[in-house]
N, C-alpha and C. Protein backbone atom coordinates (compact mmCIF):
# COMPACT_ATOMS: atom_id res chain seq x y z
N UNK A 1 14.83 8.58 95.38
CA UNK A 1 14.13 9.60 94.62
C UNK A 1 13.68 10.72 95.56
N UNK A 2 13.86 11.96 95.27
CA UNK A 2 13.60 12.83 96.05
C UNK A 2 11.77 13.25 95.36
N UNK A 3 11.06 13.63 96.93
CA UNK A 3 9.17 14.01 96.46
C UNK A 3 9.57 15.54 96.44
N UNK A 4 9.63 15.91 94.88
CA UNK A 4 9.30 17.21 95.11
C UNK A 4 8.59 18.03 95.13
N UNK A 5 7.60 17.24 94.90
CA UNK A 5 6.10 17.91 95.20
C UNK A 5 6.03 18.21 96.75
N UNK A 6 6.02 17.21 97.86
CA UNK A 6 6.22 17.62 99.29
C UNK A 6 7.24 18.47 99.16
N UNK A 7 8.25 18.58 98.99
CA UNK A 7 9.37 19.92 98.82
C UNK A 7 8.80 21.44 98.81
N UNK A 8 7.98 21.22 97.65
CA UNK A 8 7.72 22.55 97.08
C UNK A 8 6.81 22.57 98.30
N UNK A 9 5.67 21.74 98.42
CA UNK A 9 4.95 22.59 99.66
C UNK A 9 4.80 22.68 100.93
N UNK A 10 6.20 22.07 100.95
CA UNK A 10 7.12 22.96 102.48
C UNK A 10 7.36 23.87 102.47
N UNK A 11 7.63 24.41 100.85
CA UNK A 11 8.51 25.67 100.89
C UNK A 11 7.53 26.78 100.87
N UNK A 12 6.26 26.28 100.80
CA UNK A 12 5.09 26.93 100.50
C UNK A 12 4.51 27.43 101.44
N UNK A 13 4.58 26.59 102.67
CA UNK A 13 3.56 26.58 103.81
C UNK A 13 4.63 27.11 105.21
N UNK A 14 5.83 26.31 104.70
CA UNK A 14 6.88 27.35 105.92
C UNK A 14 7.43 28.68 105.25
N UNK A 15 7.38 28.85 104.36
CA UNK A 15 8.07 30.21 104.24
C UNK A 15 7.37 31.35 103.03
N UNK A 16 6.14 30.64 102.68
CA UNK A 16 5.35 31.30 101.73
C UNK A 16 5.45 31.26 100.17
N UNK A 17 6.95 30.65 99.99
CA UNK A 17 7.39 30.64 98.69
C UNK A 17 6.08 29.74 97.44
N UNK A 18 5.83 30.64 96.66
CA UNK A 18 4.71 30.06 95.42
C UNK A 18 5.64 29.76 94.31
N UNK A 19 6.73 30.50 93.85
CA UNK A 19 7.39 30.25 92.55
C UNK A 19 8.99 29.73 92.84
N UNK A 20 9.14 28.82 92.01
CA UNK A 20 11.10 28.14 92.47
C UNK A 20 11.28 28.25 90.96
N UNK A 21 12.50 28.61 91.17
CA UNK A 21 13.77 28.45 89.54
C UNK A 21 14.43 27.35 90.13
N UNK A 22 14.44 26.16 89.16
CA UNK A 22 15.13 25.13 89.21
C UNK A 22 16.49 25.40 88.89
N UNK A 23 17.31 25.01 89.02
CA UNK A 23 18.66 25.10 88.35
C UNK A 23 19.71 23.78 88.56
N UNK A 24 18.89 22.82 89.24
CA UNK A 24 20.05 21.79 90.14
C UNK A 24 20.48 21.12 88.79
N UNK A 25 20.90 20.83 88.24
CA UNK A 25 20.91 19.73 86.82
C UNK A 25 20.44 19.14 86.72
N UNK A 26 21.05 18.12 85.60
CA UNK A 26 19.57 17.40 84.60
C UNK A 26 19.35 16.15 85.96
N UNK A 27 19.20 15.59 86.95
CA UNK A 27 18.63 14.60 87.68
C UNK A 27 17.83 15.41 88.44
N UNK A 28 17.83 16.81 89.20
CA UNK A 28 16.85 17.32 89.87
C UNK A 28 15.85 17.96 89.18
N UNK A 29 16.70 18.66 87.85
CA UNK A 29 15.46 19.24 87.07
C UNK A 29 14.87 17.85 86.78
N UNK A 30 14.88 16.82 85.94
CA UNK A 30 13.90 16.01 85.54
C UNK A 30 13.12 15.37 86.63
N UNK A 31 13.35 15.42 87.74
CA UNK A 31 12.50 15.11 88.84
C UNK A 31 11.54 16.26 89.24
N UNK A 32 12.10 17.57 89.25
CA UNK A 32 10.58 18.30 89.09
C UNK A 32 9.59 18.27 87.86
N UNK A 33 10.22 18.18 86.76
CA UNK A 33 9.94 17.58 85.37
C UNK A 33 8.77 16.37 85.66
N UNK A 34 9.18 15.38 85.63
CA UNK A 34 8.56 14.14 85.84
C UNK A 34 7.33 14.26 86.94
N UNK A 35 7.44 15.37 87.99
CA UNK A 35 5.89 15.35 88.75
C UNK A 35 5.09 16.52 88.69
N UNK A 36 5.11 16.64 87.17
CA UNK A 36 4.47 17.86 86.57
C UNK A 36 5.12 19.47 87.57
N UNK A 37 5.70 20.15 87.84
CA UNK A 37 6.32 21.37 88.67
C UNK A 37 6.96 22.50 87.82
N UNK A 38 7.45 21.92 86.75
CA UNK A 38 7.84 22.90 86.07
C UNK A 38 6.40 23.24 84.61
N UNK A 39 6.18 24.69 84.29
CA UNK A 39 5.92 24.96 83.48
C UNK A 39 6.51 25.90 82.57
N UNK A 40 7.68 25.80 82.52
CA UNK A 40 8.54 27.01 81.82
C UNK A 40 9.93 26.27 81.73
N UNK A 41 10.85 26.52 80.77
CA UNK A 41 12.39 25.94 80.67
C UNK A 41 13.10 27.13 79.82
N UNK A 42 13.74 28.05 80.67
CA UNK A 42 14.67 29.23 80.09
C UNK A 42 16.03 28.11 79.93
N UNK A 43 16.34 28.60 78.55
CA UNK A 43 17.64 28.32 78.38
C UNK A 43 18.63 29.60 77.30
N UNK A 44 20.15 29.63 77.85
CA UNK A 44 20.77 30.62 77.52
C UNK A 44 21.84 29.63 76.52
N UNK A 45 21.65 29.78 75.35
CA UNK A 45 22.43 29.55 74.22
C UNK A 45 23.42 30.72 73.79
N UNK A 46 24.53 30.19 73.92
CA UNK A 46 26.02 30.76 73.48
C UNK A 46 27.10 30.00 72.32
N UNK A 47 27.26 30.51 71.58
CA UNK A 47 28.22 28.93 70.12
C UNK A 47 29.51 29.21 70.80
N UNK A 48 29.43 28.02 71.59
CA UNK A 48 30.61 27.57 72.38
C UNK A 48 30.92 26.19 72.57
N UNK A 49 31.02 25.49 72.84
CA UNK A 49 31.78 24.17 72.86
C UNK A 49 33.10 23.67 73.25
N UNK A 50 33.38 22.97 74.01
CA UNK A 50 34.84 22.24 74.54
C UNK A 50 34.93 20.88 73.84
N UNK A 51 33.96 20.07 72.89
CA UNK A 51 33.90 19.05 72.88
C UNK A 51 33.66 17.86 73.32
N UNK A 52 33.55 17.85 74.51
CA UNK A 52 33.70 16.70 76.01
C UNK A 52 32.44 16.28 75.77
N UNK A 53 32.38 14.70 75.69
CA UNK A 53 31.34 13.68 75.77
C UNK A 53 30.59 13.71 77.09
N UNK A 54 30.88 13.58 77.72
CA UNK A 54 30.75 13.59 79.42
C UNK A 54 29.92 14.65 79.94
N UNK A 55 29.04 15.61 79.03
CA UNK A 55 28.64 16.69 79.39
C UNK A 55 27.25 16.36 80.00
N UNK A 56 27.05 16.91 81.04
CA UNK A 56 26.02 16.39 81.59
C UNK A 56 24.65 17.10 80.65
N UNK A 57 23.26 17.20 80.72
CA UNK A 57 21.98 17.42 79.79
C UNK A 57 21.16 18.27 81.20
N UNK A 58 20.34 18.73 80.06
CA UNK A 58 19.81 19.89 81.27
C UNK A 58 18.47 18.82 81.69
N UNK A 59 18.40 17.96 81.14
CA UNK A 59 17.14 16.92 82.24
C UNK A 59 17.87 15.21 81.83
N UNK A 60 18.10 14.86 83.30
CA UNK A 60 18.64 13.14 82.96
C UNK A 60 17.87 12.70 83.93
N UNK A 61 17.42 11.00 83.15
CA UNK A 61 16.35 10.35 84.06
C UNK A 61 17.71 9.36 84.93
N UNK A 62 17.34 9.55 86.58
CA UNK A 62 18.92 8.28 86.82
C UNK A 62 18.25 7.24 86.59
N UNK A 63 19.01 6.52 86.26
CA UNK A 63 18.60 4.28 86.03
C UNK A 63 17.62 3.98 87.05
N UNK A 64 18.07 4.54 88.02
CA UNK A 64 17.03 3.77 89.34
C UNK A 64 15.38 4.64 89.30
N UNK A 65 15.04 4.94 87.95
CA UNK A 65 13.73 5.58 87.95
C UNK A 65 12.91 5.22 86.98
N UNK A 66 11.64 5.10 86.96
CA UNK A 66 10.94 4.44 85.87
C UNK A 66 11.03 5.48 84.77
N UNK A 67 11.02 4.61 83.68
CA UNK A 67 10.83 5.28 82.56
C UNK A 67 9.78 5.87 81.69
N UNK A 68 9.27 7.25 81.34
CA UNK A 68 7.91 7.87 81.38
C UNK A 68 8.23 8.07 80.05
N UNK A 69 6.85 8.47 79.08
CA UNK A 69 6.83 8.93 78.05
C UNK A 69 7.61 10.83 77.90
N UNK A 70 8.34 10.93 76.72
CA UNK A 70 8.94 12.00 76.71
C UNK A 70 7.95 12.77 77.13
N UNK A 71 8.82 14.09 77.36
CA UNK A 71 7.89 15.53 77.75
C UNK A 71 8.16 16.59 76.25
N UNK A 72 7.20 17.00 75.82
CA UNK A 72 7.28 18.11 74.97
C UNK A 72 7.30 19.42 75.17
N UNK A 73 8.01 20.62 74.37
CA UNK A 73 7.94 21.83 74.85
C UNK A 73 7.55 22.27 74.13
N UNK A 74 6.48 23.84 73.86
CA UNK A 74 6.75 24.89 73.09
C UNK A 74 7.03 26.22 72.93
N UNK A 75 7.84 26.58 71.96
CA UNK A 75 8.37 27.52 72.13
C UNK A 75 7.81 29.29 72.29
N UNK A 76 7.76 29.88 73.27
CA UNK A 76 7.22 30.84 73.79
C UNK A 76 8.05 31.84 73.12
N UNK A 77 9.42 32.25 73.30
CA UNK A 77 10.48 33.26 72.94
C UNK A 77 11.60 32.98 72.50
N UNK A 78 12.11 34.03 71.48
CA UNK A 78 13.58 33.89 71.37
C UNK A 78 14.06 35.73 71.63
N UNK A 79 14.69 35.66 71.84
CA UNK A 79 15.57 37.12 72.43
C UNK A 79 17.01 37.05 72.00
N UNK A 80 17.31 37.84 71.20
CA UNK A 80 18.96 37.79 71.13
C UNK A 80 19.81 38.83 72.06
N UNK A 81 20.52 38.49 73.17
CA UNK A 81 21.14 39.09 73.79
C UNK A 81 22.69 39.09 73.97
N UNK A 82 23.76 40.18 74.13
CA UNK A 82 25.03 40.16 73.83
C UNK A 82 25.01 39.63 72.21
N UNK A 83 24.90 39.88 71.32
CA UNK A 83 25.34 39.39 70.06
C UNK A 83 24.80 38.15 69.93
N UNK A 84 25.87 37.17 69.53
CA UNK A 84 25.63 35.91 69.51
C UNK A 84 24.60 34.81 70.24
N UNK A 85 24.26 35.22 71.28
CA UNK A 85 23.68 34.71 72.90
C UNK A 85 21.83 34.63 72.33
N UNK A 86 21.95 33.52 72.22
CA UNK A 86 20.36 33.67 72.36
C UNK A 86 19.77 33.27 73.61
N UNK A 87 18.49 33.80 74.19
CA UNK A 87 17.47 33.04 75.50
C UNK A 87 16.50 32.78 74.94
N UNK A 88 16.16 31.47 75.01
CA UNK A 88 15.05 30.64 74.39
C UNK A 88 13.90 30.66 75.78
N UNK A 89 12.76 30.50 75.92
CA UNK A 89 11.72 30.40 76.39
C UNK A 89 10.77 29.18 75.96
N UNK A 90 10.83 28.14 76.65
CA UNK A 90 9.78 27.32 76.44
C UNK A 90 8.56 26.64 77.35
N UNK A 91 7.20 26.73 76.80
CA UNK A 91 6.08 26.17 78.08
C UNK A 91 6.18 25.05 77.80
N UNK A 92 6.16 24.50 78.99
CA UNK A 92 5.74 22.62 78.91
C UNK A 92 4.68 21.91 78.47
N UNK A 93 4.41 21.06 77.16
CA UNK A 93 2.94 20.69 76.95
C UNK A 93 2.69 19.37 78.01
N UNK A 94 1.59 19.77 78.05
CA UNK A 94 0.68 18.74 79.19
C UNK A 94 -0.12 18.03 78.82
């Protein structure tokens, strides 16, 4: 399991950084997830689809991690951009 709480405030104390955009996929995001780090989840919706089962999720807990009560979001924004394209905005409830 990676501490990303010590992470972040390495990144804090060696290089000043206060704010990170997650983006690693759903096992790193749900690990900043899971030790409270994120308060915000932008997501860019497009009606697209390939079908494929196998698609990975924008937060996965791996097996080798305990299992926590879900996390809830609410919804802050919707924005329609390019046509079809929506960006959703959501804060994390705590």
């Amino acid at each position: 399991m990676i501490d990303c709480t010590l992470a972040s405030e390495k990144l804090l104390v060696l290089f000043g950084i206060k704010t990170l955009m997650v983006s690693g996929g759903g096992y790193i995001n749900w690990s900043f997830l899971q030790e409270g780090l994120i308060d915000e989840v932008s997501i860019v919706m497009t009606p697209a689809t390939d079908g494929r089962t196998d698609t990975n999720t924008i937060f996965e807990r791996a097996d080798s991690l305990p299992e926590i009560a879900p996390v809830g979001f609410k919804l802050k924004s919707v924005d329609i951009i390019e046509e079809d394209t929506l960006w959703l905005r959501y804060s994390v409830c705590k």
